[in-house]
PDB file of N, CA and C in Angstrom:
ATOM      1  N   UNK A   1     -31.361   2.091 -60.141  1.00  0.00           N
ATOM      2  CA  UNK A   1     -31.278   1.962 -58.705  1.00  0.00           C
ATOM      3  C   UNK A   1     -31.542   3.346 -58.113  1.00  0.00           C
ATOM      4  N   UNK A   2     -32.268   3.427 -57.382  1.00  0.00           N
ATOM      5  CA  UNK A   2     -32.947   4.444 -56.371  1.00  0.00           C
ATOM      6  C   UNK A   2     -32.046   4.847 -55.312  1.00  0.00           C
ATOM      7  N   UNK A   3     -31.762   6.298 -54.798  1.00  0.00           N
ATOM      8  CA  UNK A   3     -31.161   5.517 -53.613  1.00  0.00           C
ATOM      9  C   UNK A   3     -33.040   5.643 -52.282  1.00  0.00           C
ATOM     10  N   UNK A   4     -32.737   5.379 -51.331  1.00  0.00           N
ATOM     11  CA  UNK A   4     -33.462   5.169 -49.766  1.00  0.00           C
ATOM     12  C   UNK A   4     -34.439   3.939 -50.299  1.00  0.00           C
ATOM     13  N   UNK A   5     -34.433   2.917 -51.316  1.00  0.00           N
ATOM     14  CA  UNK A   5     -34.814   1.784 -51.905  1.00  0.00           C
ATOM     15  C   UNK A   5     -34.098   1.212 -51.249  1.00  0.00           C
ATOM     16  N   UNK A   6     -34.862  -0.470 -50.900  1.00  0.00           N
ATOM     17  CA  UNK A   6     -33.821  -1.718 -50.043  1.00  0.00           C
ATOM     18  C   UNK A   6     -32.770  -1.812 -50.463  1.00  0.00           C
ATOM     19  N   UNK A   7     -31.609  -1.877 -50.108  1.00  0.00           N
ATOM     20  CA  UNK A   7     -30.107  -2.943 -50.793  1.00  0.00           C
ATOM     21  C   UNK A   7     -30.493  -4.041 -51.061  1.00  0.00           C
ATOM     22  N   UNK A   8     -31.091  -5.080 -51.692  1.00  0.00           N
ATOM     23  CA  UNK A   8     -31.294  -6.074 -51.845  1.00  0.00           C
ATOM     24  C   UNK A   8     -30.025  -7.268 -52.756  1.00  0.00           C
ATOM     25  N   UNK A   9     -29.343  -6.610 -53.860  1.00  0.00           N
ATOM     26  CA  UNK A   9     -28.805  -7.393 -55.044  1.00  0.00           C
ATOM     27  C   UNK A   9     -27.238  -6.219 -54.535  1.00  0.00           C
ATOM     28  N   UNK A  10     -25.960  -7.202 -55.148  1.00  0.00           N
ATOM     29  CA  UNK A  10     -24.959  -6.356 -55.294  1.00  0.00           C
ATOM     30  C   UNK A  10     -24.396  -6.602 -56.891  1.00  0.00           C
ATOM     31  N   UNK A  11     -24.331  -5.886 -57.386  1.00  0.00           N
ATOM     32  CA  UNK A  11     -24.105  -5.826 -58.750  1.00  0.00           C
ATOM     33  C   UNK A  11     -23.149  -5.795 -59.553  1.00  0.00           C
ATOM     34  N   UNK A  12     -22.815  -6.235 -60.704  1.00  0.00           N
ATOM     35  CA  UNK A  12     -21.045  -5.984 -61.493  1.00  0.00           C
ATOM     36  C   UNK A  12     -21.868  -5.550 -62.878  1.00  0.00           C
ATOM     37  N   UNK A  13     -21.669  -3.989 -62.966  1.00  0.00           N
ATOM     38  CA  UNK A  13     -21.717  -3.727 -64.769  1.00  0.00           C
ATOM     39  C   UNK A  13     -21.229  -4.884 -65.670  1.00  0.00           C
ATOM     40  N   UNK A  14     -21.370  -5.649 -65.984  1.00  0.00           N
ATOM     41  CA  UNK A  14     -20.934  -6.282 -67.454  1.00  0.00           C
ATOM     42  C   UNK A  14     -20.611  -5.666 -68.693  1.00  0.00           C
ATOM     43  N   UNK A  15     -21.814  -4.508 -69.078  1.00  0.00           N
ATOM     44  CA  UNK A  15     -21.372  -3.841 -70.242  1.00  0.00           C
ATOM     45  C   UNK A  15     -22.720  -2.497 -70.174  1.00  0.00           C
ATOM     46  N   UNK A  16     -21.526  -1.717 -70.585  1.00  0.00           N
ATOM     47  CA  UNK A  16     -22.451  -0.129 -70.267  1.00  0.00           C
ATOM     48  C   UNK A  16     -21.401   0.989 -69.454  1.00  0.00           C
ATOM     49  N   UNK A  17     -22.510   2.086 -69.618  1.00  0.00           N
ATOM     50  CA  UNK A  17     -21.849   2.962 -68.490  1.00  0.00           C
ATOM     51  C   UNK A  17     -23.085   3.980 -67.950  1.00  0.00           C
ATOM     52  N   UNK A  18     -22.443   4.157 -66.375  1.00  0.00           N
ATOM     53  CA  UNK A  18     -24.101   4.776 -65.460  1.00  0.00           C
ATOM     54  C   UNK A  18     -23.245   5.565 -64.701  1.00  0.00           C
ATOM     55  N   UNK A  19     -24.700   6.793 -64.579  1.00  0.00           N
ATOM     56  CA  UNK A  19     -24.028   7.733 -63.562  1.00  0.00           C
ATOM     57  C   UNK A  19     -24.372   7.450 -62.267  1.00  0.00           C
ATOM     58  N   UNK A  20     -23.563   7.789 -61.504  1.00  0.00           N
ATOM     59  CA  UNK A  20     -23.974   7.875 -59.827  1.00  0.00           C
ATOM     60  C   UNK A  20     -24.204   9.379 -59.353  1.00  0.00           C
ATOM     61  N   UNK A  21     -25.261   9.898 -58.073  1.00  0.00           N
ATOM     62  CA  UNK A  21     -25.655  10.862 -57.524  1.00  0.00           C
ATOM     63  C   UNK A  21     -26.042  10.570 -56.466  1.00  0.00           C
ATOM     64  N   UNK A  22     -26.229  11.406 -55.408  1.00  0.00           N
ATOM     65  CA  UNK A  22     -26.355  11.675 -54.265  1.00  0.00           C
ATOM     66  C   UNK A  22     -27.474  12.380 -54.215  1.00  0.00           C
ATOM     67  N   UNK A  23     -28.775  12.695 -53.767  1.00  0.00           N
ATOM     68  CA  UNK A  23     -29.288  13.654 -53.718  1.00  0.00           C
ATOM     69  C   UNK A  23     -29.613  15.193 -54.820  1.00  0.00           C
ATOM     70  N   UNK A  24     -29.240  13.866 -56.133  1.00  0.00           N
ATOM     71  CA  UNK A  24     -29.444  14.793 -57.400  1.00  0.00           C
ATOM     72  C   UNK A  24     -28.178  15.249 -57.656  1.00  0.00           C
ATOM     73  N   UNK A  25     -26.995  15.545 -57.168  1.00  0.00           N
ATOM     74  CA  UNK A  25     -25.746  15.637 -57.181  1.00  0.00           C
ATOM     75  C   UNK A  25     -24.980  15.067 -57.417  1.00  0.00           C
ATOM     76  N   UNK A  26     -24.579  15.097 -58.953  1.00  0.00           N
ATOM     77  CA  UNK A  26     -23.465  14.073 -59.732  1.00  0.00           C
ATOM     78  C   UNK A  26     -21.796  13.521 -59.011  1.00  0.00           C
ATOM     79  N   UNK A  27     -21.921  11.938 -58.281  1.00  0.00           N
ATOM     80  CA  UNK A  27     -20.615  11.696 -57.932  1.00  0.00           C
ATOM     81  C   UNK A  27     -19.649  10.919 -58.682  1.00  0.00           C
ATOM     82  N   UNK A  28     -20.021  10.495 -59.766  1.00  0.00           N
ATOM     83  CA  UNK A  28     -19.322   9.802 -60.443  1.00  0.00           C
ATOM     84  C   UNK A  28     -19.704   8.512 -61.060  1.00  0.00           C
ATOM     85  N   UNK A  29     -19.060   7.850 -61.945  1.00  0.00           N
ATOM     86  CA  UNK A  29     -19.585   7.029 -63.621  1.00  0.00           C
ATOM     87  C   UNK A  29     -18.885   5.801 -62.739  1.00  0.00           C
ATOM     88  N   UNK A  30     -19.983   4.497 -63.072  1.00  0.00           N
ATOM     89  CA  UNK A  30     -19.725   3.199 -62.688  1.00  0.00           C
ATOM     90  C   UNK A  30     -19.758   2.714 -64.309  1.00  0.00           C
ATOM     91  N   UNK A  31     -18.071   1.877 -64.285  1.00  0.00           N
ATOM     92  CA  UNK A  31     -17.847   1.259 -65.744  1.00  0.00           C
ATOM     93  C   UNK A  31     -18.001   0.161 -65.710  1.00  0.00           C
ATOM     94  N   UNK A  32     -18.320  -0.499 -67.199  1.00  0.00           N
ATOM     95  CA  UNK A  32     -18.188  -2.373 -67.547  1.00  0.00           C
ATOM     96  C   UNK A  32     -16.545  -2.678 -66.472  1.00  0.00           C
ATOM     97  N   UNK A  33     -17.650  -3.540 -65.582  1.00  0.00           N
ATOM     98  CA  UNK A  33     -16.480  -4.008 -64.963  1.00  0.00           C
ATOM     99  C   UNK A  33     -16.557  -3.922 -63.313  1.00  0.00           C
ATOM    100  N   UNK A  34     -17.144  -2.967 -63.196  1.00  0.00           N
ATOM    101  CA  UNK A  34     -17.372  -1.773 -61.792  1.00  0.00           C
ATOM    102  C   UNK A  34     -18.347  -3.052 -60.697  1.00  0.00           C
ATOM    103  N   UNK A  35     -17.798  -3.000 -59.441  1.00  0.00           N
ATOM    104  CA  UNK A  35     -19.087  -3.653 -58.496  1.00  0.00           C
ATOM    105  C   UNK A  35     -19.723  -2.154 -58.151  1.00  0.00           C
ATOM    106  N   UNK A  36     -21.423  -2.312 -57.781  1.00  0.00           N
ATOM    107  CA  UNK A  36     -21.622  -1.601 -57.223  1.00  0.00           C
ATOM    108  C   UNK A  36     -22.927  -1.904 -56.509  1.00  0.00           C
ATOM    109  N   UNK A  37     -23.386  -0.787 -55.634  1.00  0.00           N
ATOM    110  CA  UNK A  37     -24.486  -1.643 -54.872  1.00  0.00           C
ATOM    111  C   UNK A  37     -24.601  -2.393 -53.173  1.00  0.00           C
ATOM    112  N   UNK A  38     -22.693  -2.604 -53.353  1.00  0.00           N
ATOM    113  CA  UNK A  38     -22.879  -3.678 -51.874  1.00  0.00           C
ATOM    114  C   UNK A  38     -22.989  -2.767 -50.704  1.00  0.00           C
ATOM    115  N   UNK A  39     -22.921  -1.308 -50.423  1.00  0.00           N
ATOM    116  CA  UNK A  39     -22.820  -1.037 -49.242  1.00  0.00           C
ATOM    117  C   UNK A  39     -23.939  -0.993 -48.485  1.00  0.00           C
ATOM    118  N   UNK A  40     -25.365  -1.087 -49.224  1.00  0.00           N
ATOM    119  CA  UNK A  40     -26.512  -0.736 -48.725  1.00  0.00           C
ATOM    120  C   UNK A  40     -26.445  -2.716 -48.216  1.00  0.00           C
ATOM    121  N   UNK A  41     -26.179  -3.736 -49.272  1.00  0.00           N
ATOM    122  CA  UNK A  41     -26.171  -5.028 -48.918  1.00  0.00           C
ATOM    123  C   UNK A  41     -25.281  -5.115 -47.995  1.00  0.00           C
ATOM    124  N   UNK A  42     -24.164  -4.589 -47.701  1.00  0.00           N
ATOM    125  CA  UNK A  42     -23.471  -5.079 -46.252  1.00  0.00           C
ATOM    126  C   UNK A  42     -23.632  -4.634 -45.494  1.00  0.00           C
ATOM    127  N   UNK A  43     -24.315  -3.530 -45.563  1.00  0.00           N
ATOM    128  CA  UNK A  43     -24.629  -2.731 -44.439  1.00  0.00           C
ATOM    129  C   UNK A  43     -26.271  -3.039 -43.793  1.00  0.00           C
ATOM    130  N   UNK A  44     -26.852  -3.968 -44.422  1.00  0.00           N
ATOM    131  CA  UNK A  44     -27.697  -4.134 -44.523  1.00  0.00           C
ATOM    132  C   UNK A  44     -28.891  -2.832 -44.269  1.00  0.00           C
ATOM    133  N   UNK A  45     -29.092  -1.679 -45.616  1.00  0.00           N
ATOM    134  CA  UNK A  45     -29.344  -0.238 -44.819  1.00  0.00           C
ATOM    135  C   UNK A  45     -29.878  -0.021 -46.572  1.00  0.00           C
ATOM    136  N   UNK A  46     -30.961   1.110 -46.579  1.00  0.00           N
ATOM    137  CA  UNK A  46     -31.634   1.686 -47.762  1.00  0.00           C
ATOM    138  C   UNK A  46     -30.146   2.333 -48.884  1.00  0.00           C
ATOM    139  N   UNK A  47     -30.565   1.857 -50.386  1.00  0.00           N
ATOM    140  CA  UNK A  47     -29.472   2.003 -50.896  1.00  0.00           C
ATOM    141  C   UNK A  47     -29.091   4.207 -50.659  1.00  0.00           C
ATOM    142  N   UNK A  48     -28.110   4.388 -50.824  1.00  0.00           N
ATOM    143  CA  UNK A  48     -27.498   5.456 -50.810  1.00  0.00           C
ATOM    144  C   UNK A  48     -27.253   6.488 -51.790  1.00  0.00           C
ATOM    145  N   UNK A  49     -27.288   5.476 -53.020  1.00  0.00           N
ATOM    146  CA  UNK A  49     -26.929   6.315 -54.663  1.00  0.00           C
ATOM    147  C   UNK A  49     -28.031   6.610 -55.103  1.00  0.00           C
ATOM    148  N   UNK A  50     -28.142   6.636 -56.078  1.00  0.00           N
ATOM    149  CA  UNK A  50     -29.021   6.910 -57.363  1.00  0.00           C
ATOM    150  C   UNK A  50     -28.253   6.045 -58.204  1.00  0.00           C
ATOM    151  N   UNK A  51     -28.428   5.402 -58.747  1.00  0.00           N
ATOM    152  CA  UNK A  51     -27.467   5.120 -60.427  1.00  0.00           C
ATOM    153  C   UNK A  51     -28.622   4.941 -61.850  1.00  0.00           C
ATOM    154  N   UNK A  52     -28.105   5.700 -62.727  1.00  0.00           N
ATOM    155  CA  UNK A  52     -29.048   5.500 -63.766  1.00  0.00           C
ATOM    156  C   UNK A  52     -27.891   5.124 -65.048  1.00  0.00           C
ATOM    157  N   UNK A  53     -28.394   4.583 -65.874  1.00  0.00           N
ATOM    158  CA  UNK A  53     -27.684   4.085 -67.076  1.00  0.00           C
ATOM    159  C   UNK A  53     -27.535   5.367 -68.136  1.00  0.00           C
ATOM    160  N   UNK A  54     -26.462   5.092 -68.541  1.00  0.00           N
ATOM    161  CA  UNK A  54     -25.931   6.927 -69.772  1.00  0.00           C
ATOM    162  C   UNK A  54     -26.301   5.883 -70.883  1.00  0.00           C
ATOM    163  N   UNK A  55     -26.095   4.330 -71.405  1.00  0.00           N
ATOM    164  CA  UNK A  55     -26.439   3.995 -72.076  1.00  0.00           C
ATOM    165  C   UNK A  55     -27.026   2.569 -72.513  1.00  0.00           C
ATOM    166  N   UNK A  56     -27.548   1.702 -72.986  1.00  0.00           N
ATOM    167  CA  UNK A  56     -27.709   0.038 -72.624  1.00  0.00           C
ATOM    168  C   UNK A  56     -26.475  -0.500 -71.627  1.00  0.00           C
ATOM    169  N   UNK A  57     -27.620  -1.052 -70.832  1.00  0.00           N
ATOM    170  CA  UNK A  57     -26.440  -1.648 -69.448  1.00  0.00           C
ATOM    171  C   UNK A  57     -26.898  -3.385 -69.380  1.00  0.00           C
ATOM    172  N   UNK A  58     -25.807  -4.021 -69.266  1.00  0.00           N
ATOM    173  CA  UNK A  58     -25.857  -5.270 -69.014  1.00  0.00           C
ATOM    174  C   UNK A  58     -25.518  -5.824 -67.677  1.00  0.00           C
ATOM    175  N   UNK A  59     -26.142  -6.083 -66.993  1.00  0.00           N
ATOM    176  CA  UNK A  59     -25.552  -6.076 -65.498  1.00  0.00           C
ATOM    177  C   UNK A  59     -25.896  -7.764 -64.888  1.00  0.00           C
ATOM    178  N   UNK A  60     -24.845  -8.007 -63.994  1.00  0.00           N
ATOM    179  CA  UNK A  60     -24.999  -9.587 -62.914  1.00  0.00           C
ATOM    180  C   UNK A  60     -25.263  -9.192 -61.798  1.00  0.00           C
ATOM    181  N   UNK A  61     -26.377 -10.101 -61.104  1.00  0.00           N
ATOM    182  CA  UNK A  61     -26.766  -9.414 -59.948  1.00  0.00           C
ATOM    183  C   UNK A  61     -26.888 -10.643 -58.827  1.00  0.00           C
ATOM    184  N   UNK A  62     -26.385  -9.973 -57.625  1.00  0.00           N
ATOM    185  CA  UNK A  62     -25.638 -11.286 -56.683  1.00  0.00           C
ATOM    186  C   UNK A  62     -26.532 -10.903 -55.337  1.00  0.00           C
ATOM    187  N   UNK A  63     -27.054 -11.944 -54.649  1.00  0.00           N
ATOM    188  CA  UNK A  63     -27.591 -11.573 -53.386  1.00  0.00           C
ATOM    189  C   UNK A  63     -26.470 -11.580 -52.367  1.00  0.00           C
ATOM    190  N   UNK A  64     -26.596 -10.804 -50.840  1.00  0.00           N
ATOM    191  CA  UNK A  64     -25.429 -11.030 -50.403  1.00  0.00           C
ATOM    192  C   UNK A  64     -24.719 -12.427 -49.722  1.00  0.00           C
ATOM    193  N   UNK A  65     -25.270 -13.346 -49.723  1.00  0.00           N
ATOM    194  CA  UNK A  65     -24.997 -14.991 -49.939  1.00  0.00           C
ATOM    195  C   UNK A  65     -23.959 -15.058 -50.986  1.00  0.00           C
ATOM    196  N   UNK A  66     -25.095 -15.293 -52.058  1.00  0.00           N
ATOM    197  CA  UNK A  66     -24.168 -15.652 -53.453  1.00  0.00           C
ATOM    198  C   UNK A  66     -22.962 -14.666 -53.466  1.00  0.00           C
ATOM    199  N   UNK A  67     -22.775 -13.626 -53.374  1.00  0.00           N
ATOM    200  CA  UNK A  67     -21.885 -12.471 -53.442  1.00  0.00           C
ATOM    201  C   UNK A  67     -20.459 -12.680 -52.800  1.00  0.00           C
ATOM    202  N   UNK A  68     -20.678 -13.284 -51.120  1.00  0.00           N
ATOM    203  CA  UNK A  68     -19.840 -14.178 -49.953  1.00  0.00           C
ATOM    204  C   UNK A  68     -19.161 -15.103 -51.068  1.00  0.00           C
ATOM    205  N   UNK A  69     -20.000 -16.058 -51.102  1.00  0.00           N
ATOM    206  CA  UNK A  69     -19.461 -17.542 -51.701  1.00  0.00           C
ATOM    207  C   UNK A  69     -18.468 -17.254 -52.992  1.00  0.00           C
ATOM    208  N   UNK A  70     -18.987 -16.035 -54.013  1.00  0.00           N
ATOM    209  CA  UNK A  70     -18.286 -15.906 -55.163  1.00  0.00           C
ATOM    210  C   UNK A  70     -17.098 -15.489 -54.623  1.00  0.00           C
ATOM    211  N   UNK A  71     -16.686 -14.300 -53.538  1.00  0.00           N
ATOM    212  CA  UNK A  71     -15.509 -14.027 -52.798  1.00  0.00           C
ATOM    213  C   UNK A  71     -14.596 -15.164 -52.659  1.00  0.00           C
ATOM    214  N   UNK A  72     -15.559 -15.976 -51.600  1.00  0.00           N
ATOM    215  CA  UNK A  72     -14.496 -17.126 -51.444  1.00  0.00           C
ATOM    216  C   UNK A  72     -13.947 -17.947 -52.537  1.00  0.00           C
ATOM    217  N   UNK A  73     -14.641 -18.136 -53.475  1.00  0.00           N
ATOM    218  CA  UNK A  73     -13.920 -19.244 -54.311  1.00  0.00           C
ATOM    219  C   UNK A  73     -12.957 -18.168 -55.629  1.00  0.00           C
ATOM    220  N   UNK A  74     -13.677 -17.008 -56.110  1.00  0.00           N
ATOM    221  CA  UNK A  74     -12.597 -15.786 -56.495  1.00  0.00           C
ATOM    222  C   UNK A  74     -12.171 -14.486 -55.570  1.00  0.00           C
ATOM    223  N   UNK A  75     -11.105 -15.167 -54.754  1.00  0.00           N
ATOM    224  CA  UNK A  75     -10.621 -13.634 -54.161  1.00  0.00           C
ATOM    225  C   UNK A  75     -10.178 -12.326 -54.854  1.00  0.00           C
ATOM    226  N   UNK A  76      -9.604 -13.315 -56.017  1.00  0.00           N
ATOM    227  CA  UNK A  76      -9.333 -11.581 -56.276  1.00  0.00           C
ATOM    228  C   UNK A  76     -10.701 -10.310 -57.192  1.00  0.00           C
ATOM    229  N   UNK A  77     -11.454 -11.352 -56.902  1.00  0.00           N
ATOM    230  CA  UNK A  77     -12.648 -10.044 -56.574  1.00  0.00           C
ATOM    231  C   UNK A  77     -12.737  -9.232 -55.797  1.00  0.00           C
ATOM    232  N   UNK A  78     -11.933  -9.940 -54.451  1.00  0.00           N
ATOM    233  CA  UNK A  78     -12.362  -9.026 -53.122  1.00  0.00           C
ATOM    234  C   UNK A  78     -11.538  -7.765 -53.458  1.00  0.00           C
ATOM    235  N   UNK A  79     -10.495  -7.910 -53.708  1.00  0.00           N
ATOM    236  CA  UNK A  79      -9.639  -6.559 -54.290  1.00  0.00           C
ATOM    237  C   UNK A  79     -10.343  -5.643 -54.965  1.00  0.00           C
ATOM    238  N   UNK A  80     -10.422  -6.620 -56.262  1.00  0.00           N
ATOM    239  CA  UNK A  80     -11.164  -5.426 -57.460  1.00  0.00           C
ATOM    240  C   UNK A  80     -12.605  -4.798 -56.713  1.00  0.00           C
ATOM    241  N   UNK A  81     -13.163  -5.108 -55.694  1.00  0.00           N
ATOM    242  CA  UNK A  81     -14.272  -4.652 -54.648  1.00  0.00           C
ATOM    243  C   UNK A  81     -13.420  -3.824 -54.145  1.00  0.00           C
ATOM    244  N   UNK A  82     -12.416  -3.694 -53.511  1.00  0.00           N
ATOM    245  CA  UNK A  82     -12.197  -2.781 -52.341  1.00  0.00           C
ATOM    246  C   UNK A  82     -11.409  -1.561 -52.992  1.00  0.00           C
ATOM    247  N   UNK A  83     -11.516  -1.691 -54.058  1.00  0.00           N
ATOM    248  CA  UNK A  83     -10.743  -0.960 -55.198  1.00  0.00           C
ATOM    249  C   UNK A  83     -11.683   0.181 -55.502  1.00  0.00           C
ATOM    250  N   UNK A  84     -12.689  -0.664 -55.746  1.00  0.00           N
ATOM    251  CA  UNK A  84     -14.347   0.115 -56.493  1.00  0.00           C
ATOM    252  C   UNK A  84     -14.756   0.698 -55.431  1.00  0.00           C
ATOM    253  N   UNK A  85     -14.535   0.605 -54.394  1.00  0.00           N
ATOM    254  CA  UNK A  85     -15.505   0.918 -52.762  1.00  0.00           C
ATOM    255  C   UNK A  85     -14.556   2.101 -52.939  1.00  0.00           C
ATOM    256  N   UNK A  86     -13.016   2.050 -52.660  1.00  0.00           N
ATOM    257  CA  UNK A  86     -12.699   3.198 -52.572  1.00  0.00           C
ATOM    258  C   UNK A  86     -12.630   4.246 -53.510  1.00  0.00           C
ATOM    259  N   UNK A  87     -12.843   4.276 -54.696  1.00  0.00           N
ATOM    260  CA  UNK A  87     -12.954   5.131 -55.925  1.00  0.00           C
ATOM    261  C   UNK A  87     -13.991   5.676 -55.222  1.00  0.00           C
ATOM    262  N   UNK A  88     -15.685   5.104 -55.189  1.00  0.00           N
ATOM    263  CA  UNK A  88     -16.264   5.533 -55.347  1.00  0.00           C
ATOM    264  C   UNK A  88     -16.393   6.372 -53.723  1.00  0.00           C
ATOM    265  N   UNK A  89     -15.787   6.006 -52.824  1.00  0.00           N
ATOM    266  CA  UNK A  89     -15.616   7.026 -51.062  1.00  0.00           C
ATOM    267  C   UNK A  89     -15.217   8.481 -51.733  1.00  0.00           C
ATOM    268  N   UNK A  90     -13.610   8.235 -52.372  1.00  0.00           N
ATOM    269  CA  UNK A  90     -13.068   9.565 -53.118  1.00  0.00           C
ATOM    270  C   UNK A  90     -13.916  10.269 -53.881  1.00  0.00           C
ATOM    271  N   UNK A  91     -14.926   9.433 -54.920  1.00  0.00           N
ATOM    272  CA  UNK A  91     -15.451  10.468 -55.590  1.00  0.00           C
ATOM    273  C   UNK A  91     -16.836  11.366 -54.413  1.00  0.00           C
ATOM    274  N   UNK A  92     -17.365  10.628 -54.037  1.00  0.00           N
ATOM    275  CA  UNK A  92     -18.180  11.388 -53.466  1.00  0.00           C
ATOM    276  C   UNK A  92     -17.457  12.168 -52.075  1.00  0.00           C
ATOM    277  N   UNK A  93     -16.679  11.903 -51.577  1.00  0.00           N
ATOM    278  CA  UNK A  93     -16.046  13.014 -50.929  1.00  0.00           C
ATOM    279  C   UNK A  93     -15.999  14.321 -51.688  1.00  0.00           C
ATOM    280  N   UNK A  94     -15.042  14.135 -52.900  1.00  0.00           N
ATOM    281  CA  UNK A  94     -15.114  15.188 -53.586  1.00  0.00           C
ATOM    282  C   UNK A  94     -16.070  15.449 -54.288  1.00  0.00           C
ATOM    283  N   UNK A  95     -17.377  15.425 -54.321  1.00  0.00           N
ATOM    284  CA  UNK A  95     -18.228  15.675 -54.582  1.00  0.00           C
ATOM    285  C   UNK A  95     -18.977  16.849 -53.488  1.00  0.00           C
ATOM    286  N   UNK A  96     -18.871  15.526 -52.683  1.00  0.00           N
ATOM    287  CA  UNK A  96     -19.476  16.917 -51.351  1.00  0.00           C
ATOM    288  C   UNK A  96     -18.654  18.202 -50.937  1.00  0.00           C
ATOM    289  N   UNK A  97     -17.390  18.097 -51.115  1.00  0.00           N
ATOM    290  CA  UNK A  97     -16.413  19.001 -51.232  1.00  0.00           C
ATOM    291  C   UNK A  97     -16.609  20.414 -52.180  1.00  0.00           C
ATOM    292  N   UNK A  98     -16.697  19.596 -52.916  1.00  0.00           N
ATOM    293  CA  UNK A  98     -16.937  20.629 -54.061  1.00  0.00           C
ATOM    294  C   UNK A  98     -18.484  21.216 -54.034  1.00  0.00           C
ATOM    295  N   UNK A  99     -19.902  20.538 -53.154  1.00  0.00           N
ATOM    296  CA  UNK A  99     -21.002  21.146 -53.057  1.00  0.00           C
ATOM    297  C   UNK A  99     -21.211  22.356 -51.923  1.00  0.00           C
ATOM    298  N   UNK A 100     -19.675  22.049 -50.668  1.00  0.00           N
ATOM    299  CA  UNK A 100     -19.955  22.282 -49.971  1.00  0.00           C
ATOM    300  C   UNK A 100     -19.570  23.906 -50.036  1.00  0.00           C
ATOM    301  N   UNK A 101     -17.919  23.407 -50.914  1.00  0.00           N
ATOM    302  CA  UNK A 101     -17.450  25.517 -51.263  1.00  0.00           C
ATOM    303  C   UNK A 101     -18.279  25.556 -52.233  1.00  0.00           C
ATOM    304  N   UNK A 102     -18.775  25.734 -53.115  1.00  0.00           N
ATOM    305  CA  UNK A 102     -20.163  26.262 -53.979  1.00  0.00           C
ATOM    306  C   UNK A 102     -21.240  26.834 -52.801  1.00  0.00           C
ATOM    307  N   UNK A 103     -21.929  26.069 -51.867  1.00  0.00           N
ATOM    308  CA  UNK A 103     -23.031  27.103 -50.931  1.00  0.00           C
ATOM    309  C   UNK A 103     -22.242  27.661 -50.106  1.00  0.00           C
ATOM    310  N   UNK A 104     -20.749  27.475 -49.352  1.00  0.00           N
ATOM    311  CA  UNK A 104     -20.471  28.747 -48.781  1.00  0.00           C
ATOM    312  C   UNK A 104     -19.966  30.158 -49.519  1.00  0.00           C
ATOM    313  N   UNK A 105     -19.300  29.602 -50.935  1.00  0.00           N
ATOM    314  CA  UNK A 105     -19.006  30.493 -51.696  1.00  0.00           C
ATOM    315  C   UNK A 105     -20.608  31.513 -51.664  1.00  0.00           C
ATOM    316  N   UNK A 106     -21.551  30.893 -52.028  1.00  0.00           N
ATOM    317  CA  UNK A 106     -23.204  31.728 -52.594  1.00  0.00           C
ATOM    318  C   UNK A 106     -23.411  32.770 -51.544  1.00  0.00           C
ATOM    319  N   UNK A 107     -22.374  32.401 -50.054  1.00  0.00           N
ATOM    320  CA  UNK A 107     -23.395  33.246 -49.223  1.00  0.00           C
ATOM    321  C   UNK A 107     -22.851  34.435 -49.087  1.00  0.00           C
ATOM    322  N   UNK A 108     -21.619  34.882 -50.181  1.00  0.00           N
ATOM    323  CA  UNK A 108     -20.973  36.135 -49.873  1.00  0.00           C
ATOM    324  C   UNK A 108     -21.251  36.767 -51.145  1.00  0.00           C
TER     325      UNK A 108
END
């Protein structure tokens, strides 16, 4: 997954593990298990990440229809979603955090 590529699919690792980046800037590892993907699909907006696979990835891939409907009939997906949404807010906060004292640190 690209990021400024359509959101088209929202995704659940099945089996594997992938990194996530920002602008070439490492934010953090999506695990077997992990949703990822929906914010560009709910937001309906060019995806945001990068994600590339560290090793064979097995992945399910949900349009945002199918994605709705699976909610409704398993909620407690919606959790384990809002779970994954916020891991991954924290990590890239601290990501940018940490990019941001690195270039003010450079300029002294």
């Amino acid at each position: 997954m690209q990021e400024g590529e359509p959101g088209e699919e929202i995704l659940i690792l099945d089996k594997g593990l992938a990194t996530a980046s920002v602008e070439g800037t490492f934010v953090g590892e999506i695990q077997a298990g992990e949703i990822f993907g929906a914010l560009s699909v709910m937001s309906n907006s060019a995806r945001a990440t990068t994600i590339i696979a560290k090793e064979p990835c097995e992945c399910t891939a949900f349009s945002h229809d199918d994605f709705r409907a699976l909610l409704r009939v398993h909620p407690e997906l919606l959790r384990k979603f809002m779970s994954d949404l916020a891991r991954v807010l924290r990590d890239v906060n601290s990501a940018v955090s940490r990019a941001s004292n690195s270039t003010w640190k450079s300029l002294f």
